[in-house]
Structures are given as structure tokens and as C-alpha cells.
PDB file of N, CA and C in Angstrom:
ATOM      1  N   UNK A   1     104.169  16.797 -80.465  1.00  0.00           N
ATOM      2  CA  UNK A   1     103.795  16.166 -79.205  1.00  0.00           C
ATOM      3  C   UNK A   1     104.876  15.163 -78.827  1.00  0.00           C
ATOM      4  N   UNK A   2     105.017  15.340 -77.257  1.00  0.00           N
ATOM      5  CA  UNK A   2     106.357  14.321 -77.091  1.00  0.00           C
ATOM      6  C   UNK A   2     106.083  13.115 -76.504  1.00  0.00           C
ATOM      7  N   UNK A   3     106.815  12.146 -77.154  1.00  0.00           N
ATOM      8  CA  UNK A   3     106.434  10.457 -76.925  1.00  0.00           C
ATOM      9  C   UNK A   3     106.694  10.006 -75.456  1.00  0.00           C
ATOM     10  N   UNK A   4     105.777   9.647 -74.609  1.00  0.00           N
ATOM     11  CA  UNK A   4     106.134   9.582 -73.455  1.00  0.00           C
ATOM     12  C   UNK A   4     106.319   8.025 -73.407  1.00  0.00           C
ATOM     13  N   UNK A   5     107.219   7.397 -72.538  1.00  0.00           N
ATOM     14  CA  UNK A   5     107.131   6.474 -72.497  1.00  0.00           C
ATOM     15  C   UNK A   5     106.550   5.505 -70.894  1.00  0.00           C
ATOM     16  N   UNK A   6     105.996   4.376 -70.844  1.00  0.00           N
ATOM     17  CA  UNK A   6     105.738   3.363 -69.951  1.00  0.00           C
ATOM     18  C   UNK A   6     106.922   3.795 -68.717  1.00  0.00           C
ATOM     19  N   UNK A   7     105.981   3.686 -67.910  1.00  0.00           N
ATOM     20  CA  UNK A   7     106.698   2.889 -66.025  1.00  0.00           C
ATOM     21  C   UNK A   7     108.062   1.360 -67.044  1.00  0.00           C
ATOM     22  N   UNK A   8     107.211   0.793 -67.456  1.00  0.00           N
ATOM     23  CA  UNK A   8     107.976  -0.426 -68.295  1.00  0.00           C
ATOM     24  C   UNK A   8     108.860  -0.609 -68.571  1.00  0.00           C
ATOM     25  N   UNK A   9     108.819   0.468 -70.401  1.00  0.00           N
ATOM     26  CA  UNK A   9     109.756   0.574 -70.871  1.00  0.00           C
ATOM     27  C   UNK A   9     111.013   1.366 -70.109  1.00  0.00           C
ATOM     28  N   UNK A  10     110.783   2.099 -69.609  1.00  0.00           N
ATOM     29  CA  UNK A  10     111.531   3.064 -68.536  1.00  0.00           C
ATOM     30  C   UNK A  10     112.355   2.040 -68.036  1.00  0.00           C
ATOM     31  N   UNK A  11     111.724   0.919 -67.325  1.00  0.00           N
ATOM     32  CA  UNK A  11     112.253  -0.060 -66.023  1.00  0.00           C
ATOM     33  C   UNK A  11     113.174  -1.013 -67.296  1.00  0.00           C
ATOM     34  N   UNK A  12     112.687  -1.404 -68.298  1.00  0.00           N
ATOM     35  CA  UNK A  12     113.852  -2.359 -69.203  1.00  0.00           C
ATOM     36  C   UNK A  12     114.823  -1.658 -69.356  1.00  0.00           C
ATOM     37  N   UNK A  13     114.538  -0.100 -70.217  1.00  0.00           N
ATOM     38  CA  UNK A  13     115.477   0.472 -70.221  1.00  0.00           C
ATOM     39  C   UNK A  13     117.060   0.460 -69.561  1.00  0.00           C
ATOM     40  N   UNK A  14     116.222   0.903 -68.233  1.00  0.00           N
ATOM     41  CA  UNK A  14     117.780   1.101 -66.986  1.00  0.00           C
ATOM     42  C   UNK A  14     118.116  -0.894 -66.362  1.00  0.00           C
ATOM     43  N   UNK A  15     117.334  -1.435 -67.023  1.00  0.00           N
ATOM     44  CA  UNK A  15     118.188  -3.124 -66.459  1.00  0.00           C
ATOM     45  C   UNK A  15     118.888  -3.701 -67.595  1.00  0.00           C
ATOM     46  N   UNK A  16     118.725  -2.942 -68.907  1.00  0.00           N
ATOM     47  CA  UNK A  16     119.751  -3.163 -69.669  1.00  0.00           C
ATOM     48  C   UNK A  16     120.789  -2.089 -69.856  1.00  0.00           C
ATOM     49  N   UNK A  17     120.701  -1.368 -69.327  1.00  0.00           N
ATOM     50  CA  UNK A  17     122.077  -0.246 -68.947  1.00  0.00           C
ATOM     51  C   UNK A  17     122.500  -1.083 -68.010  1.00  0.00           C
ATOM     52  N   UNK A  18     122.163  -1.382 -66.704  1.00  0.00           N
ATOM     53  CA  UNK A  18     122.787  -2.123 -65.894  1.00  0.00           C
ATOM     54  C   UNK A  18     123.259  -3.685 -65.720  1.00  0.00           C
ATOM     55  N   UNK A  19     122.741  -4.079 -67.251  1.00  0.00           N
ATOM     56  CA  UNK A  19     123.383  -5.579 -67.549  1.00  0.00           C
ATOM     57  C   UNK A  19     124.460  -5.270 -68.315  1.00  0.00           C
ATOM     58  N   UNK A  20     124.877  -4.076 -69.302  1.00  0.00           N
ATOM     59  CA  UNK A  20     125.840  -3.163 -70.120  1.00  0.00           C
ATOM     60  C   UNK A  20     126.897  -2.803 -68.997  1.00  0.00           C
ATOM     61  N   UNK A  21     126.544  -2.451 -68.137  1.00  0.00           N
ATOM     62  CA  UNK A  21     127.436  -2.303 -67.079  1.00  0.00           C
ATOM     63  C   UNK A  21     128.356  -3.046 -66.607  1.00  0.00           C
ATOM     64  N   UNK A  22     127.691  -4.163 -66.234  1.00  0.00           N
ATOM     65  CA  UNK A  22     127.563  -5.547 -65.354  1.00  0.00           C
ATOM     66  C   UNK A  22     129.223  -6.020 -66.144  1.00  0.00           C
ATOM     67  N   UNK A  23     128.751  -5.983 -67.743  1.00  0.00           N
ATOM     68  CA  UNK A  23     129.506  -6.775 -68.828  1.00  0.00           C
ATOM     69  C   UNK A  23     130.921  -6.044 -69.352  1.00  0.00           C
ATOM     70  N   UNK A  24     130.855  -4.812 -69.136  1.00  0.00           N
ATOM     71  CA  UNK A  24     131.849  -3.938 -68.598  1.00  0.00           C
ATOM     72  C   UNK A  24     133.105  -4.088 -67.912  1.00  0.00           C
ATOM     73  N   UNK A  25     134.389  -4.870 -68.107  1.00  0.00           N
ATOM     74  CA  UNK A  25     135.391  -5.583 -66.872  1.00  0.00           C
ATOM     75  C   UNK A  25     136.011  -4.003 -66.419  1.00  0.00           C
ATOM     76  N   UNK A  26     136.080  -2.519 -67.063  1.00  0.00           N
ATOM     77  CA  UNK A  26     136.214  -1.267 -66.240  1.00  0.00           C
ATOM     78  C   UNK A  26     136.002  -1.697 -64.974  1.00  0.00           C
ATOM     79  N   UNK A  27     134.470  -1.337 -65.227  1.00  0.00           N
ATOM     80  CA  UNK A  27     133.585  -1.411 -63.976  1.00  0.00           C
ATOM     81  C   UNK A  27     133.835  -2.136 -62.985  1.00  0.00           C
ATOM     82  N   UNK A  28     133.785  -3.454 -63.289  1.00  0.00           N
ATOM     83  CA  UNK A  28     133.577  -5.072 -62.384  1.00  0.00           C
ATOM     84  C   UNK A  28     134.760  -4.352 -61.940  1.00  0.00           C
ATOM     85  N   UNK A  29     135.964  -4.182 -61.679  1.00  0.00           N
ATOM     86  CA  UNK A  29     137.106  -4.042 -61.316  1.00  0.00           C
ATOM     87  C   UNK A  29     137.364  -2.634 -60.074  1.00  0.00           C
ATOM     88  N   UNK A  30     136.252  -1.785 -60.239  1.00  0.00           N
ATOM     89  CA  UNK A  30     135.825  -1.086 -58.966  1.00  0.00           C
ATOM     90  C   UNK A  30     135.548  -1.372 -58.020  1.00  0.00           C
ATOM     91  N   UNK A  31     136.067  -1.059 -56.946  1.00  0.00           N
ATOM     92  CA  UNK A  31     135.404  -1.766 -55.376  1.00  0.00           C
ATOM     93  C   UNK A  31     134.055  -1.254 -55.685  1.00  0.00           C
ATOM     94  N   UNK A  32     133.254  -2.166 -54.383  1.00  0.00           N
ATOM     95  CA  UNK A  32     132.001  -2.625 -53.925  1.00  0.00           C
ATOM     96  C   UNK A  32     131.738  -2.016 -52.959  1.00  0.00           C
ATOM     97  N   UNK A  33     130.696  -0.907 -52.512  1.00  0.00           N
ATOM     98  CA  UNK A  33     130.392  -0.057 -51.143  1.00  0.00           C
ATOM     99  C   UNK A  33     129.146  -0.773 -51.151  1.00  0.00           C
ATOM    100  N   UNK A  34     129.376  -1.421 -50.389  1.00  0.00           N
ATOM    101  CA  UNK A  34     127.947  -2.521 -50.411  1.00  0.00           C
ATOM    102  C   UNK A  34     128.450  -3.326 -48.674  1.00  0.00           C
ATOM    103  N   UNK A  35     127.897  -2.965 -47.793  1.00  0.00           N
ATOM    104  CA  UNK A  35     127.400  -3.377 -46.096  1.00  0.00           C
ATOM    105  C   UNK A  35     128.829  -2.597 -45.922  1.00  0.00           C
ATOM    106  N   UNK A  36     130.114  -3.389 -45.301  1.00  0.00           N
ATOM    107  CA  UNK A  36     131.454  -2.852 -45.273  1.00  0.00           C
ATOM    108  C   UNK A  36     132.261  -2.885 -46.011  1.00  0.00           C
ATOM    109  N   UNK A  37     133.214  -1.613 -45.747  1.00  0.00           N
ATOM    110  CA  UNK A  37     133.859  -1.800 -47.018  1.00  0.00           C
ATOM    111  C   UNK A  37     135.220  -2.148 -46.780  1.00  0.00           C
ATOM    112  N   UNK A  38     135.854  -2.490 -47.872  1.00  0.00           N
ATOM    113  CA  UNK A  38     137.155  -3.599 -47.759  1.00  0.00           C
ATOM    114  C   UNK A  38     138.302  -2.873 -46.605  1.00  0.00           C
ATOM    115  N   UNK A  39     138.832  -4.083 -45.971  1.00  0.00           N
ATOM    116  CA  UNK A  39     139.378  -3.279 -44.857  1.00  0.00           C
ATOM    117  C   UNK A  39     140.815  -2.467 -45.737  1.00  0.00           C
ATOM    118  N   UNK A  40     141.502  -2.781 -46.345  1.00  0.00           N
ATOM    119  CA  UNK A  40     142.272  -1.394 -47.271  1.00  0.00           C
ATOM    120  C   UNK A  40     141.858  -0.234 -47.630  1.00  0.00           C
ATOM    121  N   UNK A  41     140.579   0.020 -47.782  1.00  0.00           N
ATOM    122  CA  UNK A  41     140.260   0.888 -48.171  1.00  0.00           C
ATOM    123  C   UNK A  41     140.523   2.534 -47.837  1.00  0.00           C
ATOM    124  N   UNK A  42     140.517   2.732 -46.810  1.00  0.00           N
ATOM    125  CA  UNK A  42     141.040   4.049 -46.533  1.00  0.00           C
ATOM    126  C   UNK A  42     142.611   4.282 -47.030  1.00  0.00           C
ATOM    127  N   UNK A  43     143.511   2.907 -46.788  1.00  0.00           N
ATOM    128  CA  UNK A  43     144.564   3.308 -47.634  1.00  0.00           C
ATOM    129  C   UNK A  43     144.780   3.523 -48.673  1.00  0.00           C
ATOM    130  N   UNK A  44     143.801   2.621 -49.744  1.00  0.00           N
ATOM    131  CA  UNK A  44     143.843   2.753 -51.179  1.00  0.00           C
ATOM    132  C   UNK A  44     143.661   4.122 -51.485  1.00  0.00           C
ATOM    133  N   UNK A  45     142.816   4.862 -50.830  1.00  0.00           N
ATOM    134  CA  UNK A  45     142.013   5.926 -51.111  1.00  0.00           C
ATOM    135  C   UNK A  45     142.529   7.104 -50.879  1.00  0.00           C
ATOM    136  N   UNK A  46     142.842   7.546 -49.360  1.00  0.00           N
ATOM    137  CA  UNK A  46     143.325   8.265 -48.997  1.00  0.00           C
ATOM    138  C   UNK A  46     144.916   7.894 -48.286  1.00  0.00           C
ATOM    139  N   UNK A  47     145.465   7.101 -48.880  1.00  0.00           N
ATOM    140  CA  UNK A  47     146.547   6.965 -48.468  1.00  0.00           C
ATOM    141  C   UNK A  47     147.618   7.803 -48.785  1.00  0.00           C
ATOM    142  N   UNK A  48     147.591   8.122 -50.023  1.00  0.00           N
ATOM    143  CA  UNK A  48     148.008   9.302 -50.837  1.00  0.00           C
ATOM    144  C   UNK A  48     149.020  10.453 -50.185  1.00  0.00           C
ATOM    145  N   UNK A  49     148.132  10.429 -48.956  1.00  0.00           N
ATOM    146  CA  UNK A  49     148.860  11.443 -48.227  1.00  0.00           C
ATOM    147  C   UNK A  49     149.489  11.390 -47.176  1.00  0.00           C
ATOM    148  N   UNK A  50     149.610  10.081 -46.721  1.00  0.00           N
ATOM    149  CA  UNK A  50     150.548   9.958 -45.516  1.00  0.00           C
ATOM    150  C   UNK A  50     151.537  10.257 -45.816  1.00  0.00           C
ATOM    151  N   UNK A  51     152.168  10.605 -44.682  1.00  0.00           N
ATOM    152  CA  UNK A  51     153.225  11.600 -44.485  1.00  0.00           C
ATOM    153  C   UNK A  51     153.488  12.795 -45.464  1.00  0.00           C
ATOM    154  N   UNK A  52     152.703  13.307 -46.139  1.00  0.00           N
ATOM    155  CA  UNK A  52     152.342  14.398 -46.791  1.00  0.00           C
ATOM    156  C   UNK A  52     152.463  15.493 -45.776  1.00  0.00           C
ATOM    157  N   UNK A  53     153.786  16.476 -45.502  1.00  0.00           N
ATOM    158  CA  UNK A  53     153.502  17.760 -44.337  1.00  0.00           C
ATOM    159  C   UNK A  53     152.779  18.779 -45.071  1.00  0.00           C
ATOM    160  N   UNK A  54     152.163  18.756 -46.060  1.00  0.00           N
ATOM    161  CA  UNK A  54     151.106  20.110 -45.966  1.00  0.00           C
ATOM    162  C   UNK A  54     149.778  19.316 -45.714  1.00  0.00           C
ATOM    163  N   UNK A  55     149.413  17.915 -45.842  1.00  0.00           N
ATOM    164  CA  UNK A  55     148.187  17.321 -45.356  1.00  0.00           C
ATOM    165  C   UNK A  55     148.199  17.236 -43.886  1.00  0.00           C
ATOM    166  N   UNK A  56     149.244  17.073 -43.375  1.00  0.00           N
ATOM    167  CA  UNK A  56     149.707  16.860 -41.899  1.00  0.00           C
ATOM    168  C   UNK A  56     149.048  18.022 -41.716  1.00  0.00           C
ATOM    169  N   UNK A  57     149.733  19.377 -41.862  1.00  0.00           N
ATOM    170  CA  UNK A  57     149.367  20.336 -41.336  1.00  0.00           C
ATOM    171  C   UNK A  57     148.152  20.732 -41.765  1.00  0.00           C
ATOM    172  N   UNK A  58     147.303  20.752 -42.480  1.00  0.00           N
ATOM    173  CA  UNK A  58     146.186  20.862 -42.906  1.00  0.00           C
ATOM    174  C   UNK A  58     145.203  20.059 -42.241  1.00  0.00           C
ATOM    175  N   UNK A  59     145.123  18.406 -41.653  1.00  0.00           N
ATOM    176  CA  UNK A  59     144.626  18.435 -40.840  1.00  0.00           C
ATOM    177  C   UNK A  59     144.767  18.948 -39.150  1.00  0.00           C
ATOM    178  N   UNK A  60     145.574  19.281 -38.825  1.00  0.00           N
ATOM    179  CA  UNK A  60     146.004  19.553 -37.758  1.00  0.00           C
ATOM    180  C   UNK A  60     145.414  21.132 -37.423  1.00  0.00           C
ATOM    181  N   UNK A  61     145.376  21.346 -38.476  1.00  0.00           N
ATOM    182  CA  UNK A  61     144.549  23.023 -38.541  1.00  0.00           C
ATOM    183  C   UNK A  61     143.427  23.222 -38.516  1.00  0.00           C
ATOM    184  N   UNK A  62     142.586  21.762 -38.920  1.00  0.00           N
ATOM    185  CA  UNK A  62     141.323  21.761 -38.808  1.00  0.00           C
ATOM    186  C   UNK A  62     141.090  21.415 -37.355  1.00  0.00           C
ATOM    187  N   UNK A  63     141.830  20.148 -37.182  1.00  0.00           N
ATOM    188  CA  UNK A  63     141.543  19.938 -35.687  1.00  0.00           C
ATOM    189  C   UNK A  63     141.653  20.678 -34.338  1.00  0.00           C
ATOM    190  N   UNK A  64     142.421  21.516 -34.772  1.00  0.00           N
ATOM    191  CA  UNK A  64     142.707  22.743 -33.722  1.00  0.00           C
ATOM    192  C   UNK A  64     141.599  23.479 -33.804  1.00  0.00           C
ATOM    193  N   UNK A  65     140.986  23.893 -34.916  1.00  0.00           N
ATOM    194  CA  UNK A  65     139.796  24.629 -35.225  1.00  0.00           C
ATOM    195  C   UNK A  65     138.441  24.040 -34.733  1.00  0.00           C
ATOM    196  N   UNK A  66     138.496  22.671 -34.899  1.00  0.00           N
ATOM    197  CA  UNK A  66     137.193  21.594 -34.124  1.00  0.00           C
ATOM    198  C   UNK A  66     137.566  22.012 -32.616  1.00  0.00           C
ATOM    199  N   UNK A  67     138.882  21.520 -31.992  1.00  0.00           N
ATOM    200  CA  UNK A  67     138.556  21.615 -30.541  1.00  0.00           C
ATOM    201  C   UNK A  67     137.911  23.068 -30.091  1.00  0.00           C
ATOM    202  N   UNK A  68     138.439  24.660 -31.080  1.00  0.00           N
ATOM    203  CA  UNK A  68     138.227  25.714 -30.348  1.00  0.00           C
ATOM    204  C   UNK A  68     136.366  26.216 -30.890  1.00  0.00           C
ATOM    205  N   UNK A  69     135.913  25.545 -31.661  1.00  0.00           N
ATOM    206  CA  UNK A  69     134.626  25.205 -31.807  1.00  0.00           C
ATOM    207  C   UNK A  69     133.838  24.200 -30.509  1.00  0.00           C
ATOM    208  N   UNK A  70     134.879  23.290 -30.116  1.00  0.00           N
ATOM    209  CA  UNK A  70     133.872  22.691 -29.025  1.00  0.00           C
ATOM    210  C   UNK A  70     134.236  23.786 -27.928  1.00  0.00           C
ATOM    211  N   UNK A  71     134.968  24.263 -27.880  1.00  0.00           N
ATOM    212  CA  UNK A  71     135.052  25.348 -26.225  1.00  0.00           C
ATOM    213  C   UNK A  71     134.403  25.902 -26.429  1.00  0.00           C
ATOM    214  N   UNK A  72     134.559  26.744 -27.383  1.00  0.00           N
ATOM    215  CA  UNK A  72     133.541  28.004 -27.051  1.00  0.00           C
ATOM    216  C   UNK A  72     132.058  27.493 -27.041  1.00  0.00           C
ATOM    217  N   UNK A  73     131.764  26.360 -27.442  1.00  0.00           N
ATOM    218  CA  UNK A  73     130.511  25.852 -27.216  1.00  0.00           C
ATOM    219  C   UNK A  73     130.027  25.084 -25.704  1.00  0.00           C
ATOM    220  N   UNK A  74     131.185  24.634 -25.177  1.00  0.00           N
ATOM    221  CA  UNK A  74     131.074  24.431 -23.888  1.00  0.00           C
ATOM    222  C   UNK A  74     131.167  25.516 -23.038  1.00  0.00           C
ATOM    223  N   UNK A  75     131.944  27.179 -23.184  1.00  0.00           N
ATOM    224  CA  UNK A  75     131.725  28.053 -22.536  1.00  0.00           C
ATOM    225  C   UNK A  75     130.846  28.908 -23.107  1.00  0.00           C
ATOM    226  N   UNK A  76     129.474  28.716 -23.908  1.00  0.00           N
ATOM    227  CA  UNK A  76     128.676  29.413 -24.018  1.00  0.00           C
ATOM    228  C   UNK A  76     127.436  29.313 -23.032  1.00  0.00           C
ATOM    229  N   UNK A  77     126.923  30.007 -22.821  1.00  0.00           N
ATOM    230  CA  UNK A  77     125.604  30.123 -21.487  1.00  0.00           C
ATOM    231  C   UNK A  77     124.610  29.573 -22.817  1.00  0.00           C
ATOM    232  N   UNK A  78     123.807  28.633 -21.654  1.00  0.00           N
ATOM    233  CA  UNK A  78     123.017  27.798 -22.028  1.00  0.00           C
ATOM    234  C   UNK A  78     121.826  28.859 -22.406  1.00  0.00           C
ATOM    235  N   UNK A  79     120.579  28.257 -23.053  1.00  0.00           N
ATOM    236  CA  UNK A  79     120.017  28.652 -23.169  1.00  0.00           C
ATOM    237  C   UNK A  79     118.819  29.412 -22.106  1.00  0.00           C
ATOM    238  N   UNK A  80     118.761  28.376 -20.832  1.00  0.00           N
ATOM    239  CA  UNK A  80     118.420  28.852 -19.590  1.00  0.00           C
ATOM    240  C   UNK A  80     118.951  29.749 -19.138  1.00  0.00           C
ATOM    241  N   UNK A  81     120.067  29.967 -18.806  1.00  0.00           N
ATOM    242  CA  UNK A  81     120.522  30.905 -18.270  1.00  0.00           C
ATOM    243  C   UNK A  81     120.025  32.519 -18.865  1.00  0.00           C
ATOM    244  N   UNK A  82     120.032  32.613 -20.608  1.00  0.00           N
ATOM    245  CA  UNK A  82     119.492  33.855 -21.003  1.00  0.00           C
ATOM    246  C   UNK A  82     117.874  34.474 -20.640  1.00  0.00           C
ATOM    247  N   UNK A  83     117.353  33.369 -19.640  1.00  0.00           N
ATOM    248  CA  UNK A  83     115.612  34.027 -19.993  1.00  0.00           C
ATOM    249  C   UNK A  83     115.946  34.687 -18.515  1.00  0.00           C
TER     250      UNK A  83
END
């Protein structure tokens, strides 16, 4: 038979994983996604690839692909029109 444990013990459990954490300087040393996030951030992150020409072109291929997704969605007959 398997030992089940408490709502309780469960809840101490994971607030001492997360005081283990806390105490952790790895961790502490990760940005914070908590309300906004740091204004570097997209560079830290994805900066990687500026001026990267196969990212260049890779987005540029998508975006070409978004605009011809919005046309043909703007030249599709509405749904009124089919009844």
C-alpha cells in the first residue's frame, strides 16, 4: 500500500525546495520575469543573431509569408457573401 502524503507535508515539502533554491547563487544570478522585464533583455537573449544573414533571411521569409497570409485573407469572400 502506498504512503500518501498530507496537502501539508506536500506544501513544506516544495517551500523547502524553494528556500534550497533561493540559497543557490546559480540561480539568484538568473534574470527575473516578474511584471517587466529588464530593458536588455531581448539583446541578452536574442541578440545572438544580429547581423546573422541566414537569421536575416530567415526572418524575412517568414515575414513575406505573414504578409501573403494576410492577403489572401483579406481577398477571401467573407462569410456572407457564400450563403
Amino acid at each position: 500500500m502506498a504512503t500518501e502524503t498530507t496537502l501539508e507535508e506536500r506544501v513544506a515539502a516544495l517551500e523547502a525546495e524553494v528556500a534550497a533554491m533561493k540559497q543557490n547563487k546559480s540561480l539568484r544570478d538568473l534574470p527575473h520575469v516578474v511584471g517587466r522585464t529588464a530593458p536588455d533583455f531581448l539583446d541578452r537573449y536574442f541578440g545572438i543573431y544580429a547581423g546573422n544573414k541566414t537569421a536575416e533571411e530567415v526572418l524575412t521569409k517568414i515575414e513575406a509569408e505573414r504578409e501573403r497570409e494576410r492577403e489572401a485573407a483579406r481577398n477571401a469572400p467573407d462569410e456572407e457573401d457564400e450563403e
